[in-house]
PDB file of N, CA and C in Angstrom:
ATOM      1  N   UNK A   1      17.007  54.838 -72.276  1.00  0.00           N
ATOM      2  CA  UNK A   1      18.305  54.495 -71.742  1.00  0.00           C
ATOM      3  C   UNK A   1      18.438  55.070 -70.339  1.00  0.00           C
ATOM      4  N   UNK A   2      19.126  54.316 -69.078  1.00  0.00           N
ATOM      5  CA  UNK A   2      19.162  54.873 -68.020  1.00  0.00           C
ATOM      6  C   UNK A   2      20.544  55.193 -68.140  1.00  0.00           C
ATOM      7  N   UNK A   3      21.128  56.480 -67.544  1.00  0.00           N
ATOM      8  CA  UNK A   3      22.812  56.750 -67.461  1.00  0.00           C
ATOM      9  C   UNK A   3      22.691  56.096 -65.916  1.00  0.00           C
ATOM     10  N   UNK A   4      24.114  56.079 -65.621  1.00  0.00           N
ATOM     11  CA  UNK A   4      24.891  55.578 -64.214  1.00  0.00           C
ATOM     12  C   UNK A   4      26.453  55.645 -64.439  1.00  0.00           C
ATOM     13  N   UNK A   5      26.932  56.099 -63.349  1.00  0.00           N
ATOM     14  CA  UNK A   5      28.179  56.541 -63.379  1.00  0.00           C
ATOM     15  C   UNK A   5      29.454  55.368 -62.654  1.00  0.00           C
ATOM     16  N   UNK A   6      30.548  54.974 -63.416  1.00  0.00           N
ATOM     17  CA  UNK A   6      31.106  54.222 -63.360  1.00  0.00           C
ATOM     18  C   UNK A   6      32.284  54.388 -62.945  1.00  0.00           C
ATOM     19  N   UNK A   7      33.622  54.238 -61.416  1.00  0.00           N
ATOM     20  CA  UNK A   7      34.883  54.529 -61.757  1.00  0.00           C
ATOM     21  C   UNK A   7      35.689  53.207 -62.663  1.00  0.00           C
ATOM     22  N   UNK A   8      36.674  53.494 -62.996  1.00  0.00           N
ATOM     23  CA  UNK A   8      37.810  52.778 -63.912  1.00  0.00           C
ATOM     24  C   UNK A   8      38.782  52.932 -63.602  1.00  0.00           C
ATOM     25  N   UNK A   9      39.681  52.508 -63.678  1.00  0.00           N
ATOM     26  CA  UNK A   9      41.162  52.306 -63.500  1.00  0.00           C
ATOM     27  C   UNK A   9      41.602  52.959 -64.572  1.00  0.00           C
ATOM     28  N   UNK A  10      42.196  53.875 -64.592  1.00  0.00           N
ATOM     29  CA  UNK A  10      44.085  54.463 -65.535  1.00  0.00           C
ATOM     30  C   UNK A  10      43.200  53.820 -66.928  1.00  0.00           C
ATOM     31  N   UNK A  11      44.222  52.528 -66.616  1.00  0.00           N
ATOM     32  CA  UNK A  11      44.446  51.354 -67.701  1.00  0.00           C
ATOM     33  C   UNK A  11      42.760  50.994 -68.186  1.00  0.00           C
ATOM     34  N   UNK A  12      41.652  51.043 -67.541  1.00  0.00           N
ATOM     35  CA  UNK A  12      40.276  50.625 -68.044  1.00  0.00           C
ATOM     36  C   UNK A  12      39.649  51.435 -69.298  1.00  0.00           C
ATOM     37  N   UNK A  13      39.743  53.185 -68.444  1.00  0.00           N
ATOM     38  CA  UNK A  13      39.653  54.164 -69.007  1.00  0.00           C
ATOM     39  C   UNK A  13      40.319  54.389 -70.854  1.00  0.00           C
ATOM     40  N   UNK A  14      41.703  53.918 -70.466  1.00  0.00           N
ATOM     41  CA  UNK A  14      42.146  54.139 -71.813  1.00  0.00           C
ATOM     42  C   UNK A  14      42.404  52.801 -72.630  1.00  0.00           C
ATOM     43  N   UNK A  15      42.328  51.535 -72.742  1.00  0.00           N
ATOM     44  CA  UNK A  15      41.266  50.943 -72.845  1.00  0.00           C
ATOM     45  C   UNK A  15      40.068  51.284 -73.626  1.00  0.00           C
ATOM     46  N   UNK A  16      39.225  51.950 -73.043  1.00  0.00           N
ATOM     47  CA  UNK A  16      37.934  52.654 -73.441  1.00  0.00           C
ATOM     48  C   UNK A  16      38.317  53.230 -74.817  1.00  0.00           C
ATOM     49  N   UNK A  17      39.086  54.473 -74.475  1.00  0.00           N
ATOM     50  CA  UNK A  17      39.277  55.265 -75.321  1.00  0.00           C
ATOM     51  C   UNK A  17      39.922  54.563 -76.576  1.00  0.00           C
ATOM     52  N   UNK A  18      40.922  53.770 -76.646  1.00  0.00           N
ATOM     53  CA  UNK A  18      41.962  53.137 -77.660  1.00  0.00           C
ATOM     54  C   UNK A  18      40.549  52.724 -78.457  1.00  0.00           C
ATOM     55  N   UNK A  19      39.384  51.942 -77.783  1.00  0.00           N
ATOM     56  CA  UNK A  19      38.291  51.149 -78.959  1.00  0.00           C
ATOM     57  C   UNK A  19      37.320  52.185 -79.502  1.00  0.00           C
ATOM     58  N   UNK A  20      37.476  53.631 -79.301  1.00  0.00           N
ATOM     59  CA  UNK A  20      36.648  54.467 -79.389  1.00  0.00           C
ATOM     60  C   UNK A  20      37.510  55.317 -80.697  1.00  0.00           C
ATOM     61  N   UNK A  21      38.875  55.503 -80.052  1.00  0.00           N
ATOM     62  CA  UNK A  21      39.780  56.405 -81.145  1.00  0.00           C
ATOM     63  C   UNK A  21      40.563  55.462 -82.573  1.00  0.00           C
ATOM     64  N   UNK A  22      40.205  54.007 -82.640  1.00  0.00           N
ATOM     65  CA  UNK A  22      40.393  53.388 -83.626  1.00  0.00           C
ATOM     66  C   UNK A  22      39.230  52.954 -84.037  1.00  0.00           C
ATOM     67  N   UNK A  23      37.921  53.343 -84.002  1.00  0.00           N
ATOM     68  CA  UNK A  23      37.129  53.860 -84.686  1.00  0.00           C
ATOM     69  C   UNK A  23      35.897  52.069 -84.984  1.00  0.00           C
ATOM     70  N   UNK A  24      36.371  51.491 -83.942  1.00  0.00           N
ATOM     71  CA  UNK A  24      35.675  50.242 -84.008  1.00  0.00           C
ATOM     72  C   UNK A  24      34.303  50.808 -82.788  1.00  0.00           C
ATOM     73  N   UNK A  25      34.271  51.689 -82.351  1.00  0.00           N
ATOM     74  CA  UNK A  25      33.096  51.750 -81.256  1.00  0.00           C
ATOM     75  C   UNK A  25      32.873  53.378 -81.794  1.00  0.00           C
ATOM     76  N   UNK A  26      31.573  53.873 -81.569  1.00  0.00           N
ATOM     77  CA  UNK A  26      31.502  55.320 -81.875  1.00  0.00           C
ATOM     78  C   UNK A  26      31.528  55.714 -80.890  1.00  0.00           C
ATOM     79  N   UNK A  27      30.806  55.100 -79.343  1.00  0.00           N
ATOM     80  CA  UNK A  27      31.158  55.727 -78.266  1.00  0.00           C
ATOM     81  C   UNK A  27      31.287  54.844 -77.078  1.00  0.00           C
ATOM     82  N   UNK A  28      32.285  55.555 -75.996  1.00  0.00           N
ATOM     83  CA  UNK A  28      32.363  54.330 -74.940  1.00  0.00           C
ATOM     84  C   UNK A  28      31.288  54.143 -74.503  1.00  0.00           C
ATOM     85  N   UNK A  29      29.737  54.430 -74.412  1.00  0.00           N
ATOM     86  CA  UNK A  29      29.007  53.646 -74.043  1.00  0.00           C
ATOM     87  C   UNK A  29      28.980  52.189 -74.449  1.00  0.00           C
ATOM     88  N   UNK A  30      28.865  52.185 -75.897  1.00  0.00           N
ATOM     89  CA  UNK A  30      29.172  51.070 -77.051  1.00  0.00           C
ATOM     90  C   UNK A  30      29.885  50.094 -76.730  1.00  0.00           C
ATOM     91  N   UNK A  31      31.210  50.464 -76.223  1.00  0.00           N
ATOM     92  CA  UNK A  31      32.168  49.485 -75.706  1.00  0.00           C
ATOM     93  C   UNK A  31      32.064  49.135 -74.212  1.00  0.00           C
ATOM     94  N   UNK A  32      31.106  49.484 -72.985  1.00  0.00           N
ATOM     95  CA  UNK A  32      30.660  49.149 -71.907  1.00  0.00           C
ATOM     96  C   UNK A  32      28.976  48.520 -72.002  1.00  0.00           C
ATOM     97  N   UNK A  33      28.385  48.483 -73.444  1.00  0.00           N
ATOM     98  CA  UNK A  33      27.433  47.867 -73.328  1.00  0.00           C
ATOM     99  C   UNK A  33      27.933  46.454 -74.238  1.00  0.00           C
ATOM    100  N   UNK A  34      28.798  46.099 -74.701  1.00  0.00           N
ATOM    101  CA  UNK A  34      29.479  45.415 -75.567  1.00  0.00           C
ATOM    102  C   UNK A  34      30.316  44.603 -74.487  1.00  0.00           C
ATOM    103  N   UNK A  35      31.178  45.121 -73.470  1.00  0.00           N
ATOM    104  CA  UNK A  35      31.486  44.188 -72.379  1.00  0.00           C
ATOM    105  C   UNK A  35      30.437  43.398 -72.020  1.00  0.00           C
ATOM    106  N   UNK A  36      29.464  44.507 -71.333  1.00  0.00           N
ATOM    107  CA  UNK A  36      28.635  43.392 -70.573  1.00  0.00           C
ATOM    108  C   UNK A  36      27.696  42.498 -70.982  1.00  0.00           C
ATOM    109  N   UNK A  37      27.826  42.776 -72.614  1.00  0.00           N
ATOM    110  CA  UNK A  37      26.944  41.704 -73.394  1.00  0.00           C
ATOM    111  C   UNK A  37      27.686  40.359 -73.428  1.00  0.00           C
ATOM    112  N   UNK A  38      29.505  40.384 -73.607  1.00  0.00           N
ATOM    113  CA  UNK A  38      30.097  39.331 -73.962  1.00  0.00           C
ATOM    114  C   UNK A  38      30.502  38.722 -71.992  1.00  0.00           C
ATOM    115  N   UNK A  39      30.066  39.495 -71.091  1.00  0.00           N
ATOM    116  CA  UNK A  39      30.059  39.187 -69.345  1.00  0.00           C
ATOM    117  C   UNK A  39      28.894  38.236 -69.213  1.00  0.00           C
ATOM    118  N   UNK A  40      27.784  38.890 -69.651  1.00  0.00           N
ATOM    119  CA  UNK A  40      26.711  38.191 -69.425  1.00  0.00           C
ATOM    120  C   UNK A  40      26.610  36.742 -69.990  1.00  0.00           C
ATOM    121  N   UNK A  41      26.948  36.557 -71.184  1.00  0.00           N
ATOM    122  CA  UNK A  41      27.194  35.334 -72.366  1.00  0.00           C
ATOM    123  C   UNK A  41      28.389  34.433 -71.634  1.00  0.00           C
ATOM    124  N   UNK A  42      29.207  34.931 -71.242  1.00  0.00           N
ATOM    125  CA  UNK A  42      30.419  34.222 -70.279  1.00  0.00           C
ATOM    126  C   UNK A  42      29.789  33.834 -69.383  1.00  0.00           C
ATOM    127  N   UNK A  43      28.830  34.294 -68.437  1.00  0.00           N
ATOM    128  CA  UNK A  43      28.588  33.501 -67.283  1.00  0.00           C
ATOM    129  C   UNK A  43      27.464  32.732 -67.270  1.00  0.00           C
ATOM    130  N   UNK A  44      26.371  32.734 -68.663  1.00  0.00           N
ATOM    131  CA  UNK A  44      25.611  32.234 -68.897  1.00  0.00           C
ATOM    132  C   UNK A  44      26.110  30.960 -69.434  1.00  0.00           C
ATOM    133  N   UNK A  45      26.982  30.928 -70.522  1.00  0.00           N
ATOM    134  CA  UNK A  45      27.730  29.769 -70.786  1.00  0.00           C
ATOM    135  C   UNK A  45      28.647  28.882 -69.598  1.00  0.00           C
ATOM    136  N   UNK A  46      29.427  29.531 -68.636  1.00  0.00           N
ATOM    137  CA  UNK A  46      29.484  29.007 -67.764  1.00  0.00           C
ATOM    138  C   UNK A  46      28.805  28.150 -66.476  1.00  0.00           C
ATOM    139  N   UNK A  47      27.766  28.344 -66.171  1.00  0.00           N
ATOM    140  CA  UNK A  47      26.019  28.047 -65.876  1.00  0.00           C
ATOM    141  C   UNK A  47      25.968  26.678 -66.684  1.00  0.00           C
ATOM    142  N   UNK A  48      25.533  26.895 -68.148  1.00  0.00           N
ATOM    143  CA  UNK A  48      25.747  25.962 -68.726  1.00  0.00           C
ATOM    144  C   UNK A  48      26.548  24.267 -68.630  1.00  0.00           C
ATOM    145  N   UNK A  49      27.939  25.093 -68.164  1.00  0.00           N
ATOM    146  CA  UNK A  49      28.704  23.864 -67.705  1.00  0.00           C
ATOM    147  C   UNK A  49      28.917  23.133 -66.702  1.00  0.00           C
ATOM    148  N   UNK A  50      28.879  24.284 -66.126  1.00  0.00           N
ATOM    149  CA  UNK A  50      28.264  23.438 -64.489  1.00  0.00           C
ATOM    150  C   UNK A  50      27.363  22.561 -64.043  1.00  0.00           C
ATOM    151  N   UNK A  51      26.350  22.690 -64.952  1.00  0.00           N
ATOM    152  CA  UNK A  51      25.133  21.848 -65.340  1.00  0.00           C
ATOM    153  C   UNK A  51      25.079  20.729 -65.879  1.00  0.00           C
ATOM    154  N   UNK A  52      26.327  21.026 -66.644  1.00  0.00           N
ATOM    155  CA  UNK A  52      26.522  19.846 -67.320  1.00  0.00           C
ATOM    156  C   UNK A  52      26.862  18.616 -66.911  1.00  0.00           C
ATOM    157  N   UNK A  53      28.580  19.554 -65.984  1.00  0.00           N
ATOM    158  CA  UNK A  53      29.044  18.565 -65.134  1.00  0.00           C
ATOM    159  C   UNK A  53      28.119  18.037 -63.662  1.00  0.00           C
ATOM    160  N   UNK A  54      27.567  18.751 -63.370  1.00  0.00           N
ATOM    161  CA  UNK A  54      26.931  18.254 -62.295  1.00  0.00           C
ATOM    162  C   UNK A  54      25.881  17.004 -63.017  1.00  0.00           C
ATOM    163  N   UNK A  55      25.515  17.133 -63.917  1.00  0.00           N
ATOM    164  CA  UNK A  55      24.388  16.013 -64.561  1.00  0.00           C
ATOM    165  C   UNK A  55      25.183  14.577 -64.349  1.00  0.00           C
ATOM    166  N   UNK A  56      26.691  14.674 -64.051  1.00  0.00           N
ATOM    167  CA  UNK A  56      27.140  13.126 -64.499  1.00  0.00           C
ATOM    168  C   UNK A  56      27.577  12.842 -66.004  1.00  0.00           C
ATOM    169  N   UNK A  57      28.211  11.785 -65.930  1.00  0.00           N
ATOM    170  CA  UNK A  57      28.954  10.983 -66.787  1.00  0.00           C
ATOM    171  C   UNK A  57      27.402  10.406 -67.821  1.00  0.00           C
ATOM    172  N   UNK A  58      28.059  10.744 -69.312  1.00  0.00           N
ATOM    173  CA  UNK A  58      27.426  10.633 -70.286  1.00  0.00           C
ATOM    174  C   UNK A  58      27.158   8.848 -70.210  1.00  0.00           C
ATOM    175  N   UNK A  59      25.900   8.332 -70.579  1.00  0.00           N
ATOM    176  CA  UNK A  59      25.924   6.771 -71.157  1.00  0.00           C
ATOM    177  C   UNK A  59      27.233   6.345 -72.347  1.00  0.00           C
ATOM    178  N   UNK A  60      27.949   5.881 -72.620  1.00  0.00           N
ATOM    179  CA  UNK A  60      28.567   5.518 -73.530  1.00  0.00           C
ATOM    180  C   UNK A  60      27.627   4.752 -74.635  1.00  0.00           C
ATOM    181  N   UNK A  61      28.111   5.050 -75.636  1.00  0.00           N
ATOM    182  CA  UNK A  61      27.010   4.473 -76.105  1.00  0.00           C
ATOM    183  C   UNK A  61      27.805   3.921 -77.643  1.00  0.00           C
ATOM    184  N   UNK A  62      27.458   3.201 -77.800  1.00  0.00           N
ATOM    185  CA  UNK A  62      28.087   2.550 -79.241  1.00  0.00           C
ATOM    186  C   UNK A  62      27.650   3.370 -80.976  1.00  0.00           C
ATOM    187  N   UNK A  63      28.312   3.666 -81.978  1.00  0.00           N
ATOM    188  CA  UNK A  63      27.710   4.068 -83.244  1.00  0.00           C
ATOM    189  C   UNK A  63      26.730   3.539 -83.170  1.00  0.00           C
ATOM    190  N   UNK A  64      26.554   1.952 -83.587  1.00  0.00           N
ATOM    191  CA  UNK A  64      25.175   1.315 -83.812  1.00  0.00           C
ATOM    192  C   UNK A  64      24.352   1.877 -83.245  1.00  0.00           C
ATOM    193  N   UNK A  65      24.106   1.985 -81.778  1.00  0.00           N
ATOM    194  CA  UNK A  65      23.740   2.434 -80.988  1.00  0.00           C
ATOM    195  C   UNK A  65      22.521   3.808 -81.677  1.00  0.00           C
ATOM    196  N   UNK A  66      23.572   4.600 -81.497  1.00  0.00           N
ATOM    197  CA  UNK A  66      23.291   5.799 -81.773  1.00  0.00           C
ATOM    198  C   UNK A  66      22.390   6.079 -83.507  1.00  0.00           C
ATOM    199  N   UNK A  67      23.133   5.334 -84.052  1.00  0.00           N
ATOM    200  CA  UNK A  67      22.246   5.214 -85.353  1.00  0.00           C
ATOM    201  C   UNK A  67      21.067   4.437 -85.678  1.00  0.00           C
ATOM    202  N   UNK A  68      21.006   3.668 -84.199  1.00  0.00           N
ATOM    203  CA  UNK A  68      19.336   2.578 -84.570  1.00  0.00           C
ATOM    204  C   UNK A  68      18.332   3.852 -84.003  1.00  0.00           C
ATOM    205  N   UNK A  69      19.056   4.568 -82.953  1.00  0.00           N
ATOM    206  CA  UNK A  69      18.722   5.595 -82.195  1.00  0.00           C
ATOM    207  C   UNK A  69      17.273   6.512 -83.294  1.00  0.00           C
ATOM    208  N   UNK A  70      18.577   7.418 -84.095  1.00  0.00           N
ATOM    209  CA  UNK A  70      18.485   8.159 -84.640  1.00  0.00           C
ATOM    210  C   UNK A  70      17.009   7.720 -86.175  1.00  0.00           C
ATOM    211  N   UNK A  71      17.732   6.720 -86.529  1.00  0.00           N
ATOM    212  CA  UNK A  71      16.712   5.644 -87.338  1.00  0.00           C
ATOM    213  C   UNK A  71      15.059   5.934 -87.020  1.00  0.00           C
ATOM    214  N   UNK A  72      14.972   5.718 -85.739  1.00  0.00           N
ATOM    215  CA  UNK A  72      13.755   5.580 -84.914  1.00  0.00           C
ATOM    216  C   UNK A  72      13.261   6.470 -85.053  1.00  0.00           C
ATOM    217  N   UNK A  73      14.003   8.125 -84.882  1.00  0.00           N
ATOM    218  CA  UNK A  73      13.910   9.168 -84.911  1.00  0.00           C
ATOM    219  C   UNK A  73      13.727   9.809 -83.425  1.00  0.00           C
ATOM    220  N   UNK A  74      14.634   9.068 -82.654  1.00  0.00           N
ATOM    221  CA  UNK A  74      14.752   9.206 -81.054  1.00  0.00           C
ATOM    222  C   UNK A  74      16.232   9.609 -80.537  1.00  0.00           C
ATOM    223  N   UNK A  75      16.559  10.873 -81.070  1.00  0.00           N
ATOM    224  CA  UNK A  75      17.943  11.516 -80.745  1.00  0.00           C
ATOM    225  C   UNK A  75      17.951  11.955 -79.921  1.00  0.00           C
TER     226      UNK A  75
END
């Protein structure tokens, strides 16, 4: 594990503490490696969408369509 030292705000700090003293985190490391797991997943999923939208407008495509598709085994 590498340490590194972090400031916080008032409100960040306790925060911290509230998920530490109701006993859902054992320590604020826990709950600053737990942010940046659900930071990282946020902007990775976001990435995602951007991608998406930049790809363009889906083919429309009819049920039949999609089920002669699938039939084929070409989803």
């Amino acid at each position: 594990m590498e340490k590194i030292s972090i400031s916080l705000t008032s409100d960040q700090a306790r925060l911290i503490e509230q998920a530490v003293g109701s006993g859902d985190y054992a320590s604020s490391s826990e709950v600053v490696r737990e942010a940046l797991r659900e930071w990282k997943a946020k902007r990775l999923l976001g990435r995602f969408w951007d991608e998406g939208v930049m790809s363009g407008d889906a083919a429309p495509e009819s049920i039949e369509d999609i089920k002669a598709e699938a039939r084929k085994g070409v989803v």
